[in-house]
Protein backbone atom coordinates (compact mmCIF):
# COMPACT_ATOMS: atom_id res chain seq x y z
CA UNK A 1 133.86 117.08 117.68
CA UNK A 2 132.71 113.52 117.85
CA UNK A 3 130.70 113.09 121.09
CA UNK A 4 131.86 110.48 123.28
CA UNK A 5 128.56 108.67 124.08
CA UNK A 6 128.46 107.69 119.92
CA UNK A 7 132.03 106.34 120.59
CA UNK A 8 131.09 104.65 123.42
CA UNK A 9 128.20 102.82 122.01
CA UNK A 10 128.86 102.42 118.66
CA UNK A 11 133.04 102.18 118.53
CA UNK A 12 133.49 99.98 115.03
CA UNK A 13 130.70 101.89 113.78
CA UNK A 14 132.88 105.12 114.02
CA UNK A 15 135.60 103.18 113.05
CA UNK A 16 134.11 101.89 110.07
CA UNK A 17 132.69 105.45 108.90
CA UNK A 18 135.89 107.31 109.29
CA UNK A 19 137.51 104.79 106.59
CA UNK A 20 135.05 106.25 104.11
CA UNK A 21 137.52 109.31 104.64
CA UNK A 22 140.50 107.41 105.02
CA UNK A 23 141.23 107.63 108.62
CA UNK A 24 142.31 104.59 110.38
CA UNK A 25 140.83 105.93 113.23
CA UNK A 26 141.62 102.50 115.33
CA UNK A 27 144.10 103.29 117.57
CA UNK A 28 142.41 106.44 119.18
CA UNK A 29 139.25 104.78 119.90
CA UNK A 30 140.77 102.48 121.86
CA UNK A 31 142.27 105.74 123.54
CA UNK A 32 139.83 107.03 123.78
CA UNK A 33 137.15 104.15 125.36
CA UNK A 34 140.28 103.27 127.85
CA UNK A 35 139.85 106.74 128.91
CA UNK A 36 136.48 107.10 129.12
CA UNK A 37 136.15 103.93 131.16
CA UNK A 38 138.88 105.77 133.55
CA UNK A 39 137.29 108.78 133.87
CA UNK A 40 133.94 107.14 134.72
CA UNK A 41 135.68 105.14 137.63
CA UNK A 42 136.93 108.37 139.02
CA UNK A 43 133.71 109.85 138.58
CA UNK A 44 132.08 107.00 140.51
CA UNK A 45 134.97 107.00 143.07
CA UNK A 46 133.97 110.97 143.88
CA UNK A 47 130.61 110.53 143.77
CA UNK A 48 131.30 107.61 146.65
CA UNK A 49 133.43 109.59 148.68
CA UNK A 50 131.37 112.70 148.46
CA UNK A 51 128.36 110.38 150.14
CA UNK A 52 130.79 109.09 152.19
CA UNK A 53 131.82 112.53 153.40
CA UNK A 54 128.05 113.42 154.09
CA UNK A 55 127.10 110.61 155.59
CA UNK A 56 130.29 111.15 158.36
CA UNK A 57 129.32 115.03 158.29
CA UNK A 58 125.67 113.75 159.78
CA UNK A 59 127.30 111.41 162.26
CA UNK A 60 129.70 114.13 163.74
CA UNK A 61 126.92 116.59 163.80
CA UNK A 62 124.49 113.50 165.66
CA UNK A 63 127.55 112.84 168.20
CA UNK A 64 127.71 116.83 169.53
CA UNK A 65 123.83 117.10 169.70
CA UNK A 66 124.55 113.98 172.10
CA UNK A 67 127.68 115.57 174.15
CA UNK A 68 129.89 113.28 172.42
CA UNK A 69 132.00 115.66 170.59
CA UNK A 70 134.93 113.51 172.01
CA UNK A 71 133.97 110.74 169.98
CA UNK A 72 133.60 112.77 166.64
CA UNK A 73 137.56 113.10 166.40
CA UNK A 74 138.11 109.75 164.37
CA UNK A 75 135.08 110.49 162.29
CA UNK A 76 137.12 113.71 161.42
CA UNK A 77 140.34 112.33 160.64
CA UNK A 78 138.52 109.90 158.00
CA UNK A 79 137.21 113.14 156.65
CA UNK A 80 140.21 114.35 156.26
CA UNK A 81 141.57 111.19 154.54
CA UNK A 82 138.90 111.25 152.31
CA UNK A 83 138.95 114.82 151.32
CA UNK A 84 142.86 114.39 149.97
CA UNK A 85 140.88 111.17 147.98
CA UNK A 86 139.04 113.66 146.07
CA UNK A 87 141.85 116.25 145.22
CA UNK A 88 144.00 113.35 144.13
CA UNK A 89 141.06 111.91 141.89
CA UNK A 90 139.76 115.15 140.81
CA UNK A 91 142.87 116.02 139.71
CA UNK A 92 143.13 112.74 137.72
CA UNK A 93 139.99 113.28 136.34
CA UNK A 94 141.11 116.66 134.83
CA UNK A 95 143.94 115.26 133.36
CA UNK A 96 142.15 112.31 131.88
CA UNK A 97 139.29 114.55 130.64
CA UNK A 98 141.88 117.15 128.76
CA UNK A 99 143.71 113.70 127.62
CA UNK A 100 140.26 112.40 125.85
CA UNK A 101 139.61 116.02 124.48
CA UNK A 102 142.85 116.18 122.88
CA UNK A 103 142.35 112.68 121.15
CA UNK A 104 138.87 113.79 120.36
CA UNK A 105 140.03 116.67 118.24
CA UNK A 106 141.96 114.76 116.04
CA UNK A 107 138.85 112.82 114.67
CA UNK A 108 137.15 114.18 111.94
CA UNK A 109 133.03 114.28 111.26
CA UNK A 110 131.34 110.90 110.61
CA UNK A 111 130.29 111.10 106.95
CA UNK A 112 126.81 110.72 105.67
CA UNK A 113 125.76 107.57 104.37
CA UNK A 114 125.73 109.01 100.62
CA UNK A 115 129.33 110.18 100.33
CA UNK A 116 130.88 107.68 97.96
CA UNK A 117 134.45 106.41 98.41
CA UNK A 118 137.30 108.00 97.09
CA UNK A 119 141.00 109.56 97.67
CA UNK A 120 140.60 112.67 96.19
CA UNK A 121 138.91 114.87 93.29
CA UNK A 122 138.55 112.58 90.69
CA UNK A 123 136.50 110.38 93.06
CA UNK A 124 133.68 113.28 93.19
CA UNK A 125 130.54 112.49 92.02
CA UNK A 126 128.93 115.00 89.45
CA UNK A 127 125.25 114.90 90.73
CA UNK A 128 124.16 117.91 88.16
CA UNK A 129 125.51 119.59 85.19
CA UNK A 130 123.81 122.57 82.79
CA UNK A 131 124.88 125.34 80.76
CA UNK A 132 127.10 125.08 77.94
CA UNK A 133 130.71 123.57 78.92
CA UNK A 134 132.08 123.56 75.31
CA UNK A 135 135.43 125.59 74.31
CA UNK A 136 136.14 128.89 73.23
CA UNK A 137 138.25 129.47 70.01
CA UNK A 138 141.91 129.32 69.88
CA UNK A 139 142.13 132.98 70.21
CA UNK A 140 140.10 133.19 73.76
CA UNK A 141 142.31 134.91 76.38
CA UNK A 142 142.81 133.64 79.88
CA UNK A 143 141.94 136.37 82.55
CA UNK A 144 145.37 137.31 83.90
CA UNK A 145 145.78 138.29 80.28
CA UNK A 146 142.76 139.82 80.13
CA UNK A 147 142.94 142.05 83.31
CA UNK A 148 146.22 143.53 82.06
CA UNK A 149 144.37 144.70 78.75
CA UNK A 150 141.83 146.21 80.09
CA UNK A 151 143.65 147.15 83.20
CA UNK A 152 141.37 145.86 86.04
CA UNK A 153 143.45 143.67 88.12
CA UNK A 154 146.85 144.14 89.12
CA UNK A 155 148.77 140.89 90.20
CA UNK A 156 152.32 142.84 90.03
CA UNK A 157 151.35 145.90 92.25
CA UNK A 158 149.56 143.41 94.63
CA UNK A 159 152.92 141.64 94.69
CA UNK A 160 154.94 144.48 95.36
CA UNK A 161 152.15 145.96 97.63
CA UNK A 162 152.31 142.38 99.83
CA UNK A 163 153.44 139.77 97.97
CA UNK A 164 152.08 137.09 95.56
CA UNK A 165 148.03 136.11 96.06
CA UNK A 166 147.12 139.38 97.12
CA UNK A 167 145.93 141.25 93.71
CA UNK A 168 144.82 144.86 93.27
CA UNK A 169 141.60 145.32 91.53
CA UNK A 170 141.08 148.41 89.99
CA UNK A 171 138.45 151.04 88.33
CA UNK A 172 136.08 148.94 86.50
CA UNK A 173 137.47 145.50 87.79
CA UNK A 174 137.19 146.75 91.31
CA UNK A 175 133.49 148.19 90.16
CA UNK A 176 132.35 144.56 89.19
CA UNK A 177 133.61 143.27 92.02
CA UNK A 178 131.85 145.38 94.34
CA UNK A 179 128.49 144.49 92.42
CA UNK A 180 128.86 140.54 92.52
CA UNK A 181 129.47 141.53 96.44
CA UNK A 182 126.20 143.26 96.43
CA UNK A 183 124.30 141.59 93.91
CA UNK A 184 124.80 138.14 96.55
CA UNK A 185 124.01 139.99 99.72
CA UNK A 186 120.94 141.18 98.13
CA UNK A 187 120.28 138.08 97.06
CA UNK A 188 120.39 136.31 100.55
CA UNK A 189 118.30 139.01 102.25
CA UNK A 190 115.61 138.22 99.41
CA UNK A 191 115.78 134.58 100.86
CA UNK A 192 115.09 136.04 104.63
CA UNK A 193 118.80 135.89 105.67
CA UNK A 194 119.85 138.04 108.18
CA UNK A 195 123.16 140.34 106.93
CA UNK A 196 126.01 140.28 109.56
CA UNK A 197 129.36 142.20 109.21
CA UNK A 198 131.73 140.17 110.85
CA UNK A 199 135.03 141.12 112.38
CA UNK A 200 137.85 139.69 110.55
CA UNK A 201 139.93 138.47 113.37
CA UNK A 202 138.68 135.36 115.71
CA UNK A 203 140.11 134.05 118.64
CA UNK A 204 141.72 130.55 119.33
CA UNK A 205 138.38 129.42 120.92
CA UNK A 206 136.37 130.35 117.89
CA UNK A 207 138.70 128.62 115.44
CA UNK A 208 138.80 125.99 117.84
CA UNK A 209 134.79 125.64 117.63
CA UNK A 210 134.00 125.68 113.49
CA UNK A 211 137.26 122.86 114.05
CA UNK A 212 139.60 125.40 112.03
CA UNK A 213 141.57 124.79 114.89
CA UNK A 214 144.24 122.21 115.60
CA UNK A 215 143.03 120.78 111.96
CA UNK A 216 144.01 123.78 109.90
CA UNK A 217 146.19 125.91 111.86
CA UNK A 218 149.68 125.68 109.54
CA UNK A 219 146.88 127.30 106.71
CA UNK A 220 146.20 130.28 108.98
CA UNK A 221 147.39 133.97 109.42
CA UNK A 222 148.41 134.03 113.02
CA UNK A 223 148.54 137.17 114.67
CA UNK A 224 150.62 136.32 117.80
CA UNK A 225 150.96 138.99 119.98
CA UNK A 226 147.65 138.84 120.28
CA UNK A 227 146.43 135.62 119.71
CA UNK A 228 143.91 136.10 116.87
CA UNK A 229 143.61 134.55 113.88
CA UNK A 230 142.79 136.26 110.71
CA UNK A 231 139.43 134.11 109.44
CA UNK A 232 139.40 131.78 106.46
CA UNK A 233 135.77 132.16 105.91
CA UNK A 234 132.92 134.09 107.48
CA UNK A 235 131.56 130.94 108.56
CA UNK A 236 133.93 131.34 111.25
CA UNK A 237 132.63 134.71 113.05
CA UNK A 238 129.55 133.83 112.22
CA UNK A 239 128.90 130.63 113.34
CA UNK A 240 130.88 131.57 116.72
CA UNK A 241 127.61 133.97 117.37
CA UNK A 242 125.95 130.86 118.84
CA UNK A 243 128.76 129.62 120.86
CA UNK A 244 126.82 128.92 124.45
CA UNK A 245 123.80 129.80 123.23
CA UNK A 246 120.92 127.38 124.57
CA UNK A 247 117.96 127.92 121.56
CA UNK A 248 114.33 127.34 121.31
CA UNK A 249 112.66 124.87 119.22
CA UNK A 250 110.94 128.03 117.50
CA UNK A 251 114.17 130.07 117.06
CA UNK A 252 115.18 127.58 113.67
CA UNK A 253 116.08 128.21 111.05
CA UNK A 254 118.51 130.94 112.05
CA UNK A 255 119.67 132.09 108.42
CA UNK A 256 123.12 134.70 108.54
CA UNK A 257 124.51 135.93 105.53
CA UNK A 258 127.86 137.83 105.50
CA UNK A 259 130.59 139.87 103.19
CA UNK A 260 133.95 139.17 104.77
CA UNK A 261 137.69 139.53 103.22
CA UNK A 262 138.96 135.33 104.00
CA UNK A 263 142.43 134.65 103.90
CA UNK A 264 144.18 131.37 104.05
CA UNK A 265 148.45 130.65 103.84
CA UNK A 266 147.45 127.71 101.06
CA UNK A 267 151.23 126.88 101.85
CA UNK A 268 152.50 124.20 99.12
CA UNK A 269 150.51 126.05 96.48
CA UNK A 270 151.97 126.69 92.92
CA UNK A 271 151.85 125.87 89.55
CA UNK A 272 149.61 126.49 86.69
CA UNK A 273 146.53 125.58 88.34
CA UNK A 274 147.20 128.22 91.01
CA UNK A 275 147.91 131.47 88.51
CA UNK A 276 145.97 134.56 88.45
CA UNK A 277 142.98 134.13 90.40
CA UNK A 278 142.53 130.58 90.55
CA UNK A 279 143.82 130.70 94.09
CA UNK A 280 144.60 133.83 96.22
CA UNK A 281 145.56 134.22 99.88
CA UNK A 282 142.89 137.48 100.28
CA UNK A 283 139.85 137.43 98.40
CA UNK A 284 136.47 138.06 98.82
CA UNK A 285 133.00 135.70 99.94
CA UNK A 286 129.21 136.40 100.50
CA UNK A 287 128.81 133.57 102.96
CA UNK A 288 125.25 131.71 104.72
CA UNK A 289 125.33 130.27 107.59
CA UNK A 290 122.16 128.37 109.06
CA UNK A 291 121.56 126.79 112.21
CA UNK A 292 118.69 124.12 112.26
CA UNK A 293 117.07 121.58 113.69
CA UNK A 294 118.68 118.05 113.39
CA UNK A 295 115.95 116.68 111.63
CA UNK A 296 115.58 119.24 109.18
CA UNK A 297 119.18 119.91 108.38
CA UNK A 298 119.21 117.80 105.61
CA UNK A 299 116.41 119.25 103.75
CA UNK A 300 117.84 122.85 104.42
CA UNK A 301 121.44 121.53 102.59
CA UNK A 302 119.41 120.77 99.66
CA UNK A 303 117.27 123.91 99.64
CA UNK A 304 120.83 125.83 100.35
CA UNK A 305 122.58 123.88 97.47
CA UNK A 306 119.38 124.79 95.32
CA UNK A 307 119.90 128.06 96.33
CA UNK A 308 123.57 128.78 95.42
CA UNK A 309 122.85 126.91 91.89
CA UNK A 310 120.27 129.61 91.19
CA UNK A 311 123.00 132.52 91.64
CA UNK A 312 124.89 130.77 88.95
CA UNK A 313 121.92 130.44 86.41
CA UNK A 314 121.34 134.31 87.43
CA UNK A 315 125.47 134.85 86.16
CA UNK A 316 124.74 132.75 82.71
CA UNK A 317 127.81 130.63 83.38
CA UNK A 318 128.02 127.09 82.84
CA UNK A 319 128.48 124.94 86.07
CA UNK A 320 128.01 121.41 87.59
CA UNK A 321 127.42 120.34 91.05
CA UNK A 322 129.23 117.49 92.48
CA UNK A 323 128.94 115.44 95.57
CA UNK A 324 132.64 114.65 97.16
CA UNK A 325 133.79 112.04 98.13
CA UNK A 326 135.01 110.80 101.48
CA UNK A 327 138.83 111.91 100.72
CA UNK A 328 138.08 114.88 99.37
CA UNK A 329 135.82 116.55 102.23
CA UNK A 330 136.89 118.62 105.08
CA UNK A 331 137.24 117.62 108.76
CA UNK A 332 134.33 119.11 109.68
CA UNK A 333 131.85 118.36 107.02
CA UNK A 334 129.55 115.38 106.91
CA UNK A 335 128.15 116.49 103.02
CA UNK A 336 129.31 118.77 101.26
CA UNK A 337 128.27 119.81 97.67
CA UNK A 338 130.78 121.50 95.34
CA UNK A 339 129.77 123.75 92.52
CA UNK A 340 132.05 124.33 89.73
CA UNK A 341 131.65 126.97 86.80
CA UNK A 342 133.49 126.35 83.67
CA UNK A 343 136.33 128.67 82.29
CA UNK A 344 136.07 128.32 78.55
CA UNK A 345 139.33 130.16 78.19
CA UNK A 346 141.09 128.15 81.00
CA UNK A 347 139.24 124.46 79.67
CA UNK A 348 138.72 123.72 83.03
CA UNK A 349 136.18 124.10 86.03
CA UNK A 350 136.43 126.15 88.84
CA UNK A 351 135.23 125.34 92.16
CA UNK A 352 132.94 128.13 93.50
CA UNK A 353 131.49 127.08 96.33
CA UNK A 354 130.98 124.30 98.99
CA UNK A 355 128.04 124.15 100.57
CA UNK A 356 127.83 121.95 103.77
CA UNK A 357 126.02 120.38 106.27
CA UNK A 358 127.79 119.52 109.63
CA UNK A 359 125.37 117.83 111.50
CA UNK A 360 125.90 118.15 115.36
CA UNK A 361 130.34 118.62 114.57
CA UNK A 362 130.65 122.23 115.38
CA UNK A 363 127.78 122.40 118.24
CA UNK A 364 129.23 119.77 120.20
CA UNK A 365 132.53 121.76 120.29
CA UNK A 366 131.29 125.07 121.00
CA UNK A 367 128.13 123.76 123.14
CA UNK A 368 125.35 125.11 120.94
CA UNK A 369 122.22 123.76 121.84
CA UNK A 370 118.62 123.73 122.23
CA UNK A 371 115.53 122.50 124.27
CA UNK A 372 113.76 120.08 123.01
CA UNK A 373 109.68 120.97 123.64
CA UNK A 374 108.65 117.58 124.11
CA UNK A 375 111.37 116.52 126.49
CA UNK A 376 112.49 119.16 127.76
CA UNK A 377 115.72 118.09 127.81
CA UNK A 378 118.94 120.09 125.71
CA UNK A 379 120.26 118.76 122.46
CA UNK A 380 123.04 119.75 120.44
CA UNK A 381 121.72 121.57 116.85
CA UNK A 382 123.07 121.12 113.44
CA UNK A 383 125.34 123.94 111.90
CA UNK A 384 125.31 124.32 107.86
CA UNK A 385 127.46 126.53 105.95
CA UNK A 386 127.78 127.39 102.24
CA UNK A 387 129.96 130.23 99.78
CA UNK A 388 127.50 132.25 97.88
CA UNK A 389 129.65 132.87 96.75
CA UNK A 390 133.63 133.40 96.48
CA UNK A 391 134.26 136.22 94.02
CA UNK A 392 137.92 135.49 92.95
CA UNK A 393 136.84 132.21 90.36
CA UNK A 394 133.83 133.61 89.57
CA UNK A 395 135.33 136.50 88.45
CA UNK A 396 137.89 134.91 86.33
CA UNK A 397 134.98 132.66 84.24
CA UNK A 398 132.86 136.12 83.78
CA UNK A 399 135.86 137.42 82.60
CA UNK A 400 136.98 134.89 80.08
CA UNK A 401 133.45 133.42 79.22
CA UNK A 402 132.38 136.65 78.20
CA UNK A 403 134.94 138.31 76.08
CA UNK A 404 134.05 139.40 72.36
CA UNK A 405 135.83 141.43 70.38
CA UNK A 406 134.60 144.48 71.98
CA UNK A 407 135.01 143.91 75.58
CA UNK A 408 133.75 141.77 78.51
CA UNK A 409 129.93 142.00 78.00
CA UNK A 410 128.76 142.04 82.10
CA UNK A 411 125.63 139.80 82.80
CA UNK A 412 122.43 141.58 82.90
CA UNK A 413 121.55 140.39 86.30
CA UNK A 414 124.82 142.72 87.06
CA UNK A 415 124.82 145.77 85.18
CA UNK A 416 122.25 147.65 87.78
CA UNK A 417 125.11 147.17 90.15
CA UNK A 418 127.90 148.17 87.89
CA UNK A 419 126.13 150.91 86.21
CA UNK A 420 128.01 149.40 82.78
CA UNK A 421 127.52 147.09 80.43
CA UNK A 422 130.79 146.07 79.09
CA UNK A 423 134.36 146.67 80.25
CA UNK A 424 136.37 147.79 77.02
């Protein structure tokens, strides 16, 4: 959540930034300044009359030192009058306050100076690019082909298990899985992460603190009865760890890793570009999460976008990295890198991962902050997230990148966690 003192002091600047993400964000600044001129009136006016209160509480209590208690009476009434004041402007001021928050939700993150322009995907910028992109031959085999051969992944008993999106991995497809999920955790604990297992289910005021909540909320498994929402990401849990938490200066970096199941409606999604595992509503994610200091955030989203890029060299697949554009971010984000691994089978690229810095977005919202050692004073830290990575896409380029006439060869960064070489 925006905070209202950069509103307040810099309104066209906001203004101006949110176009880069094509919000027109116009019309609820000048909500929200009208209210926050409001709400400082009322604050001023209670402030006023709670002097004003004192300063008759001292004169009644002068009067009956004196024997005067007589003449204390109107002093009370006008203590009275005033105290009905307050409730009636501290009831305004709740209302305006809860009015301003509800505007203030609806604003997405200010984006970084660097994010270029744009409306959508082809707007990205491609930053890096290595590994060999070409084409397979005309016989190559996409991998919901594949899968059936060999008989790893079952789309039709996930279907008839649940329904479409969530697939059934099985013997030597569920094997591989398991090792990518291992071979990442083990590779964030060799970078000094700490592993978390999160729960799976949040509740509204977590989703309402990553900003999952009111922005995504149509995209997310709702379990009513109890109010919990299945998570999207482990960034969700995780993050949420810090919720309230006041840090030391010496407590950053904080550096979480975590396995979680995510699932997410992706209502409106069909098509071609949506088939097999190119988009799922349950799959699997090794997640980091890092909580920093706000001026090193910016350095740790390139040493975390550095990081994930090494995984990919480590799985011999061909991938770029690309810097999105304004229409293409999330709400939250204000950078995000995307990595994308080519499918040679598919002749396209598969986003991976997003890795992305928030700046002070989520903290404001759920009031994670620090002390500052030379002030002394509390500021709000920067919250950085990244997928290291989502199994479902990756799986689907080692599966069609690799396939020979004998099998699916497995990566040899892999096949300690498999305990095969080849799935035939």
């Amino acid at each position: 959540m925006l905070q209202i003192q950069t509103i307040r002091e810099n309104a066209q600047f906001v203004i101006d930034k949110l176009k880069v993400k094509n919000v027109d964000a116009t019309e609820n600044i000048s909500k929200i300044l009208a209210l926050d001129a409001e709400i400082r009136a009322l604050k001023t006016s209670l402030d006023n009359n709670l002097m004003e209160q004192n300063r008759l509480s001292k004169e009644i209590g002068i009067l009956f030192k004196s024997g005067k208690a007589a003449d204390a009476a109107p002093l009370k009434d006008k203590i009275a009058e005033l105290k009905i004041s307050e409730k009636e402007d501290q009831t305004a001021l709740d209302q305006k306050e809860q009015e301003i928050i509800d505007i203030l939700v609806l604003l997405p993150n200010l984006p970084h100076d660097s994010v270029p322009v744009g409306f959508g995907a082809n707007d990205n910028e491609i930053i890096h690019k290595e590994g060999d992109d070409s084409n397979m031959d005309e016989t190559a085999v996409p991998h919901w082909d594949l899968v059936k051969k060999f008989d790893i992944i079952d789309f039709e008993l996930g279907t008839k298990i649940t329904g479409a999106g969530f697939p059934v991995y099985k013997g030597k497809g569920a094997k591989l899985q398991r090792a990518l999920i291992n071979f990442f955790l083990d590779s964030a604990s060799a970078e000094n992460y700490t592993e978390v297992q999160p729960p799976y289910m949040v509740n509204k005021d977590s989703a309402y603190a990553t900003g999952q909540l009111p922005d995504k909320d149509g995209q997310m498994y709702h379990a009513t009865v109890d109010d919990f929402y299945l998570i999207p990401t482990a960034e969700v849990p995780v993050t949420n760890i810090y919720r309230d938490v006041i840090l030391k200066e010496s407590d950053f970096p904080i550096k979480n890793c975590a396995y979680s199941a995510c699932f997410r409606r992706e209502a409106g999604s069909y098509g071609k570009d949506v088939r097999g595992l190119n988009r799922l509503h349950q799959f699997d994610k090794v997640e980091i999460v890092q909580i920093q200091h706000p001026y090193r955030s910016y350095q740790t989203l390139e040493e975390m976008r550095n990081y994930v890029m090494g995984l990919l060299r480590k799985l011999e697949l061909p991938f770029r990295v690309l810097r999105l554009c304004g229409g293409d971010m999330s709400f939250t984000s204000a950078l995000t890198y995307d990595m994308e691994v080519y499918s040679k089978a598919q002749q396209k690229w598969l986003e991976v991962s997003s890795v992305s810095n928030f700046e002070a977005f989520q903290a404001n919202r759920m009031k994670l902050r620090f002390k500052d050692e030379e002030t002394g004073k509390t500021k709000l830290a920067h919250t950085l997230n990244g997928s290291a990575l989502a199994l479902p896409r990756i799986m689907a380029a080692l599966i069609e990148n690799n396939q020979t006439d004998k099998g699916i060869v497995i990566p040899q960064v892999l096949r300690k966690y498999t305990g095969f070489d080849i799935i035939d």
